[in-house]
Protein backbone atom coordinates (compact mmCIF):
# COMPACT_ATOMS: atom_id res chain seq x y z
CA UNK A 1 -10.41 13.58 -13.18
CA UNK A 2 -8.59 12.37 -10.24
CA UNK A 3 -6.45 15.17 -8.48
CA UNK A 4 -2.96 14.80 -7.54
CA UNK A 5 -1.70 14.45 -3.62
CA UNK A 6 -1.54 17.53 -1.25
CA UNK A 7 2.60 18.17 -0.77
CA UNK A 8 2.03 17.91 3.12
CA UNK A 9 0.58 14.19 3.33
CA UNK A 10 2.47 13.11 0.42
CA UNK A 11 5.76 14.33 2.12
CA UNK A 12 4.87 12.75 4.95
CA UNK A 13 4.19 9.32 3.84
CA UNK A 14 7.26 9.70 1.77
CA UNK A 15 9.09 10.35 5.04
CA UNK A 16 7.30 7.37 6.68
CA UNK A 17 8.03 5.07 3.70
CA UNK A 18 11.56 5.51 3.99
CA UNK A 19 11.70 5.32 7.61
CA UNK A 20 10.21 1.75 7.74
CA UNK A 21 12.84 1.22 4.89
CA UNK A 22 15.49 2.33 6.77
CA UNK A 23 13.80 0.10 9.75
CA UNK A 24 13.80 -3.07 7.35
CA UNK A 25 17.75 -2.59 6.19
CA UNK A 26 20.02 0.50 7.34
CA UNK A 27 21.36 -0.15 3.38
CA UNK A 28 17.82 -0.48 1.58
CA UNK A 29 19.12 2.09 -1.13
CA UNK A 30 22.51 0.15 -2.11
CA UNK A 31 20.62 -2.72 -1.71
CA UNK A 32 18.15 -1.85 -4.58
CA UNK A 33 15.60 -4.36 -3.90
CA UNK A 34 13.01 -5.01 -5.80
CA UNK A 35 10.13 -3.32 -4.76
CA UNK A 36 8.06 -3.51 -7.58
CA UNK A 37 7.84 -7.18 -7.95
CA UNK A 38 6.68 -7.09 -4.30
CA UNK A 39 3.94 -4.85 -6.24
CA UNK A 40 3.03 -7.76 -8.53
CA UNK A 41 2.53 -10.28 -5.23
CA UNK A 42 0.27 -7.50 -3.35
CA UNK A 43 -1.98 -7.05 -6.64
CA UNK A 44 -2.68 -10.29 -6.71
CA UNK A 45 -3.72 -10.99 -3.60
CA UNK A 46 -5.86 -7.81 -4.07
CA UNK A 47 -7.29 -9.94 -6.53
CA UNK A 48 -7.98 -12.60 -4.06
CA UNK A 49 -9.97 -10.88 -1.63
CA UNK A 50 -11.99 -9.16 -4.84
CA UNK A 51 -13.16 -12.51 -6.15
CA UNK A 52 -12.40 -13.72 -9.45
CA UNK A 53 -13.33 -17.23 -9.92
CA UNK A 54 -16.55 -17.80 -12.20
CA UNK A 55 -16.74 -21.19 -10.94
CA UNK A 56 -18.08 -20.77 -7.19
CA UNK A 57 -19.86 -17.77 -5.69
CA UNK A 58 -17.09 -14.87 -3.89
CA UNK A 59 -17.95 -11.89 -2.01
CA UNK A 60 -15.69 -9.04 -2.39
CA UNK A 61 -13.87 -8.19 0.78
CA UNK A 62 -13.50 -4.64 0.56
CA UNK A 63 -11.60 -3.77 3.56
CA UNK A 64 -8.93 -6.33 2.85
CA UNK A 65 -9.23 -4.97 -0.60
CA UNK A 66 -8.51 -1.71 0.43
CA UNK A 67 -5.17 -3.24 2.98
CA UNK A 68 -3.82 -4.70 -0.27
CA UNK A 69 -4.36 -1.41 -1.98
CA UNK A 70 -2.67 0.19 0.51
CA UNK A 71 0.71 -2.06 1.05
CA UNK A 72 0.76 -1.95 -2.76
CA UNK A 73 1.07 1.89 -2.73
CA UNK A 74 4.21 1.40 0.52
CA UNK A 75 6.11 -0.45 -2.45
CA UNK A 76 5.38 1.86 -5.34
CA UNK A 77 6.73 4.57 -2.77
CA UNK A 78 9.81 2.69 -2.00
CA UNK A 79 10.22 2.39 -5.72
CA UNK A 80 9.91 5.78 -6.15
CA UNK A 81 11.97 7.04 -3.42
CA UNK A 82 14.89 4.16 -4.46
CA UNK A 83 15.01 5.93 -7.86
CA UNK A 84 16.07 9.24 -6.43
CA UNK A 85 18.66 7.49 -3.79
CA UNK A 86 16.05 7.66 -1.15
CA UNK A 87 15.72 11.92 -0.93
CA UNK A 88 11.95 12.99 -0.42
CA UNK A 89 12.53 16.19 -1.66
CA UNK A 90 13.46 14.66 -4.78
CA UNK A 91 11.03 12.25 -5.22
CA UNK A 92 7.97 14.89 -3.79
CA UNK A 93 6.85 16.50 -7.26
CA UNK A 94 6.42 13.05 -8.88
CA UNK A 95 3.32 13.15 -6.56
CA UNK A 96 2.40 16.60 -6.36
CA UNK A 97 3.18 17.48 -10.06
CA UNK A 98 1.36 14.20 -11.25
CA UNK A 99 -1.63 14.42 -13.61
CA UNK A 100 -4.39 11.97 -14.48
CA UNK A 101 -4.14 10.54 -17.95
CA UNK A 102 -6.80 8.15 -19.05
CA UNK A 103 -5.18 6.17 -22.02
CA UNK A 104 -1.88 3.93 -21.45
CA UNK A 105 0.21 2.88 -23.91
CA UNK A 106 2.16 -0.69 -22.69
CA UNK A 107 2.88 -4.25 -25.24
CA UNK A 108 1.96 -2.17 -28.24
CA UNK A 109 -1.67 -1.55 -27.16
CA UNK A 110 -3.36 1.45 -25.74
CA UNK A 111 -5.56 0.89 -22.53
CA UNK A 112 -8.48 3.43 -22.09
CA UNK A 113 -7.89 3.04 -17.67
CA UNK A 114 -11.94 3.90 -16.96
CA UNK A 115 -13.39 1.75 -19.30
CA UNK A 116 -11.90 -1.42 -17.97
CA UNK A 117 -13.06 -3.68 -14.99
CA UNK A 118 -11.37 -3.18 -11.16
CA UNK A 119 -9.96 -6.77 -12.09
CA UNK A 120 -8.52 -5.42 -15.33
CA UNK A 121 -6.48 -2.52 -14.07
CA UNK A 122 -5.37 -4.85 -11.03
CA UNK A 123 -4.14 -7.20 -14.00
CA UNK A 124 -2.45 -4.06 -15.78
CA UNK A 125 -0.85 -3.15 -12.60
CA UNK A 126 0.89 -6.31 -12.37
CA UNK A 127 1.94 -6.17 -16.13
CA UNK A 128 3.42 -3.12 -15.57
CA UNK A 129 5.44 -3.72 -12.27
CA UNK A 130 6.40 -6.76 -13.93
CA UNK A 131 8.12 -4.62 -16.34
CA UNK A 132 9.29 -2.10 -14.08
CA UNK A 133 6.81 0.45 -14.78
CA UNK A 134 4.86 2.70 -12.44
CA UNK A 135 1.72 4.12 -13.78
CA UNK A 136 -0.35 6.64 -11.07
CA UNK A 137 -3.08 6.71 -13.19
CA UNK A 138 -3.48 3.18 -13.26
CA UNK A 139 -2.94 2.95 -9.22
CA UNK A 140 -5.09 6.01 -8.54
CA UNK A 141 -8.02 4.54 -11.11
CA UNK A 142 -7.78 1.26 -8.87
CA UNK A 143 -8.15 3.50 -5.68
CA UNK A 144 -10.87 5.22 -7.09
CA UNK A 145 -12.66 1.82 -7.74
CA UNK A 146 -12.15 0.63 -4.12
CA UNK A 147 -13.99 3.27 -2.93
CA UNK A 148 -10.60 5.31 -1.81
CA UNK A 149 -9.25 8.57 -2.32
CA UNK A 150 -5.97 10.24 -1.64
CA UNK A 151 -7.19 11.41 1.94
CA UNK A 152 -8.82 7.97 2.95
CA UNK A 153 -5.43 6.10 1.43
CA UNK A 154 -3.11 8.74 3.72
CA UNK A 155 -5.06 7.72 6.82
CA UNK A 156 -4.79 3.92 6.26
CA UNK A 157 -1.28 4.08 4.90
CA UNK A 158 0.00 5.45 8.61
CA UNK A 159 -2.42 2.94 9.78
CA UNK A 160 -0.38 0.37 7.84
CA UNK A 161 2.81 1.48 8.51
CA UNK A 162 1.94 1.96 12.05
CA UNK A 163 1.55 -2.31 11.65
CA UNK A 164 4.79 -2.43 9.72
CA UNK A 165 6.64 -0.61 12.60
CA UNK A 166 5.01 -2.88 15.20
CA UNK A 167 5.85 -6.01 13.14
CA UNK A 168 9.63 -5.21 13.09
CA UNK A 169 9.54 -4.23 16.92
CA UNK A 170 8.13 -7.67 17.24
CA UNK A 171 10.33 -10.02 15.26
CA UNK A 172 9.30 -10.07 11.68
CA UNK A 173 12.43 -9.96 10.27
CA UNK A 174 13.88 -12.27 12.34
CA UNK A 175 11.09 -14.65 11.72
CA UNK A 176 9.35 -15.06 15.44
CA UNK A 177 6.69 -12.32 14.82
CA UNK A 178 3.34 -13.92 14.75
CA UNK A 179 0.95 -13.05 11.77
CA UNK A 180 -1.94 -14.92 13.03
CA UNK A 181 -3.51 -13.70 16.39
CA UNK A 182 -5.90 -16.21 17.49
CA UNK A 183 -6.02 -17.27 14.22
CA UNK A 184 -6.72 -13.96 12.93
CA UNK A 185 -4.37 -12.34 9.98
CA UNK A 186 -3.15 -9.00 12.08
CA UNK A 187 -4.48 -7.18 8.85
CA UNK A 188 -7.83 -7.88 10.00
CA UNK A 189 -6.94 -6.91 13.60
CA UNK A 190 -5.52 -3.49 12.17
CA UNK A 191 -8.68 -3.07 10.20
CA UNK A 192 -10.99 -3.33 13.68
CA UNK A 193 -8.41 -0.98 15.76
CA UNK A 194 -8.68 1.40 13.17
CA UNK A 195 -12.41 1.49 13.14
CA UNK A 196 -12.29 2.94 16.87
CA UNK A 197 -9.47 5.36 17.20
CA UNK A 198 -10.17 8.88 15.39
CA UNK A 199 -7.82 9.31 12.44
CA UNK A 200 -7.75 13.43 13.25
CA UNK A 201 -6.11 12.72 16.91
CA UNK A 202 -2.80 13.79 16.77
CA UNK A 203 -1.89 10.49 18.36
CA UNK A 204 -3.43 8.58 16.09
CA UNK A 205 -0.01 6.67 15.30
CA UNK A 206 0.38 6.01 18.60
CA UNK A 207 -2.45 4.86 19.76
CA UNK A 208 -2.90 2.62 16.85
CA UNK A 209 0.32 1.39 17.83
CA UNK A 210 -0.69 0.60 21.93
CA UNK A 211 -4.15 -0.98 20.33
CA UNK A 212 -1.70 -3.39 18.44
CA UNK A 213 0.45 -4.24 21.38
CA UNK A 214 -2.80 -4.66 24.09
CA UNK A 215 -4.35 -7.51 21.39
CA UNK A 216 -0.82 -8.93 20.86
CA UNK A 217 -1.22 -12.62 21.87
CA UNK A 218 2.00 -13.54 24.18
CA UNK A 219 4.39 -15.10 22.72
CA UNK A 220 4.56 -19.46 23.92
């Protein structure tokens, strides 16, 4: 059985998701974009960094897997959030009130979520976004699996969104932010900034955040 989210971090990531929303596009909820196919894209690059070719020998990359994991769970927020017009209060008990259910029914079959394969789920995650669909079980099952729980996700999600943040401040959206810092993906450099601040310091966001901007390679 796999519990349902605390109402304080849940609110809060709630609150951070549409933030960074409101960050991206003032108008993100009359825009309605489409945050679940961005769902589909995320899952399978999870994929990626899990390994899935029989042909050639992969190592799983678990702490990418765990950054897909976690951007995947900023769009099924957004998702969430859009279908209540963007009010966390709304959208809170879909997380707190949320139980575990083991069998899916999707396509006229019935999926029993913990007897199939990380690689399986991550495939029925995609079929689902694809058709507009958001399943917890199926995301929290996939958590599980990658070695995450809710309170491990909640400290990585502000870690991510403390990158998100620092991306816009930087020029992402207006398409001089660079991804690659000495030929490093800025995932990876999140990943190794993370791994020496304490996730208890009550300025854990922004210290994450001055970490970023001291490895920051100037622009040319």
């Amino acid at each position: 059985m796999i519990p349902a989210i605390a109402a304080a971090p849940a609110r809060v990531m709630l609150q951070l998701q549409a933030a960074m929303n409101s960050k991206v596009d003032p108008e993100w909820i009359s825009a309605r974009y489409p945050y679940l196919r961005a769902v589909v894209i995320e899952a399978a690059e999870a994929i990626e960094h899990h390994g899935w070719k029989w042909w050639k020998k992969q190592l799983m990359d678990l702490p990418q897997l765990q950054m897909e994991i976690i951007d995947i769970w900023h769009f099924i927020l957004s998702e969430m959030l859009l279908e209540n017009d963007g009010n966390v209060e709304n959208t809170l008990p879909q997380l707190t009130d949320w139980q575990y259910e083991n069998t899916l029914e999707f396509d006229s079959q019935t999926y029993t979520i913990n007897e199939r394969s990380l690689l399986d789920k991550l495939e029925l995650l995609i079929a689902l976004s694809a058709s507009r669909r958001i399943d917890l079980s199926v995301f929290a099952a996939i958590m599980k699996d990658c070695e995450l729980d809710w309170s491990s996700l909640f400290t990585q999600y502000v870690g991510k969104n403390v990158l998100n943040f620092f991306r816009q401040d930087n020029g992402y959206k207006e398409g001089h932010y660079q991804k690659l810092w000495n030929g490093r993906e800025d995932n990876e450099i999140l990943v190794e900034v993370m791994g020496g601040l304490d996730a208890n310091d009550p300025l854990y966001a922004e210290h994450l955040y001055n970490g970023l901007r001291d490895r920051y390679p100037a622009r040319p």
